[in-house]
Protein backbone atom coordinates (compact mmCIF):
# COMPACT_ATOMS: atom_id res chain seq x y z
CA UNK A 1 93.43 85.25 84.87
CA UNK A 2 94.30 87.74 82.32
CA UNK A 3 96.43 91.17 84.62
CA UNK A 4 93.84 93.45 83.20
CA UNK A 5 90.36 91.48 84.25
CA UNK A 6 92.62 91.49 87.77
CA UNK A 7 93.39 94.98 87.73
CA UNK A 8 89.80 95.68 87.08
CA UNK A 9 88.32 93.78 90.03
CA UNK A 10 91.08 95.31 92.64
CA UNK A 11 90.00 98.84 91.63
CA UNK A 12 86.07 97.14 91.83
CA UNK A 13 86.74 96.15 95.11
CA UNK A 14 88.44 99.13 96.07
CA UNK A 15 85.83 102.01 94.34
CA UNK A 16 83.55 100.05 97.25
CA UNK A 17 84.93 99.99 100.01
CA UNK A 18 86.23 103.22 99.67
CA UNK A 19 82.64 104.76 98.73
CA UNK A 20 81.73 102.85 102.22
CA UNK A 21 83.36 106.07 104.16
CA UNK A 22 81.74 108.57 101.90
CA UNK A 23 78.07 108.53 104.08
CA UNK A 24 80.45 108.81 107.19
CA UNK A 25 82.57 111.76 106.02
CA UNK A 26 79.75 113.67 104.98
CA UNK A 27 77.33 113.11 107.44
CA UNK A 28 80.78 114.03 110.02
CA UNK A 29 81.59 117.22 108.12
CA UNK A 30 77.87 118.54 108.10
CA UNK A 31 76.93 118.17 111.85
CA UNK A 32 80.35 118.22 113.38
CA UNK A 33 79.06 115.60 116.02
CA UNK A 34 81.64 112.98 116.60
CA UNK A 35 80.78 111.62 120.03
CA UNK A 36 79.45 108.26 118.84
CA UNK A 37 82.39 107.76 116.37
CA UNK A 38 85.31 105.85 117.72
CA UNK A 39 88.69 107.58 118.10
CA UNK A 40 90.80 104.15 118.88
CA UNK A 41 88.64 102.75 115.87
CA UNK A 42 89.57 105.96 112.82
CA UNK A 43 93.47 105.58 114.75
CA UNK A 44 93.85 101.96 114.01
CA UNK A 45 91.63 102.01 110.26
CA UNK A 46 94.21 105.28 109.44
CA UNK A 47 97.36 103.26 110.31
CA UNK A 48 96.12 100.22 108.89
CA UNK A 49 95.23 102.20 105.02
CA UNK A 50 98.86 104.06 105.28
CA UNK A 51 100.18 100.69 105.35
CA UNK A 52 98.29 99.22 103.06
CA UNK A 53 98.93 102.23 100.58
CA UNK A 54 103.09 101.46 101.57
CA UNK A 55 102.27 98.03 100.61
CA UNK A 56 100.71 99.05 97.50
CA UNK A 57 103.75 101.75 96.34
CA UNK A 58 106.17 98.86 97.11
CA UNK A 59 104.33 96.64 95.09
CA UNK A 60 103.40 99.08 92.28
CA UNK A 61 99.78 97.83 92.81
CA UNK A 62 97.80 100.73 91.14
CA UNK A 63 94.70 99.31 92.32
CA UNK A 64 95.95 99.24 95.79
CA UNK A 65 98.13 102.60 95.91
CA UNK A 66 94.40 104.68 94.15
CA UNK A 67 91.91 103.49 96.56
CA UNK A 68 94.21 103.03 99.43
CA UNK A 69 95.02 106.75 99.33
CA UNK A 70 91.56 107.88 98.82
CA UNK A 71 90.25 105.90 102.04
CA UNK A 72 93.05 107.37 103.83
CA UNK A 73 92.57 110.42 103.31
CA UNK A 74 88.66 110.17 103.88
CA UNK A 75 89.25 108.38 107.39
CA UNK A 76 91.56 111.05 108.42
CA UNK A 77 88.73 113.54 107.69
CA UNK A 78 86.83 111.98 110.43
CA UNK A 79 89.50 111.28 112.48
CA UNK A 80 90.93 115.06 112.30
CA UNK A 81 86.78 116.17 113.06
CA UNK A 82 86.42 113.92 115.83
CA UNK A 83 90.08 115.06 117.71
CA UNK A 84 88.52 118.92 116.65
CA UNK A 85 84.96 118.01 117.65
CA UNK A 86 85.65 115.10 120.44
């Protein structure tokens, strides 16, 4: 498969799941209710993108490193809302 068609459909895949968070974050950052949202759950997602976006810098992976970072970032919105919020 030619690198650029691959690059394309990382960053594909990527651009969707990380618009996946967007309903949560805003929907989090507009009421400030977090009981229903899972601490343990936004701990372990967190962890699991920093290593993922590790993985990705190691790798060079641009795909990987772009929308790794940007889910990160948007889970730790929640996650910093719901330890504010609880």
């Amino acid at each position: 498969m030619d690198a650029h068609l691959l690059t394309g459909l990382g960053l594909l895949a990527g651009v969707c799941t990380t618009c996946s968070f967007l309903p949560q974050v805003i929907k989090t950052i507009r009421s400030k209710r977090t009981r229903d949202i899972s601490t343990g759950m936004y701990a372990t997602l967190s962890l699991g993108l920093f290593l993922w976006l590790v993985y990705g810098l190691l790798l060079g992976d641009m795909p990987l490193i772009l929308t790794n970072s940007v889910s990160l970032s948007l889970a730790l919105v929640v996650l910093t809302l719901k330890l504010r919020h609880g």
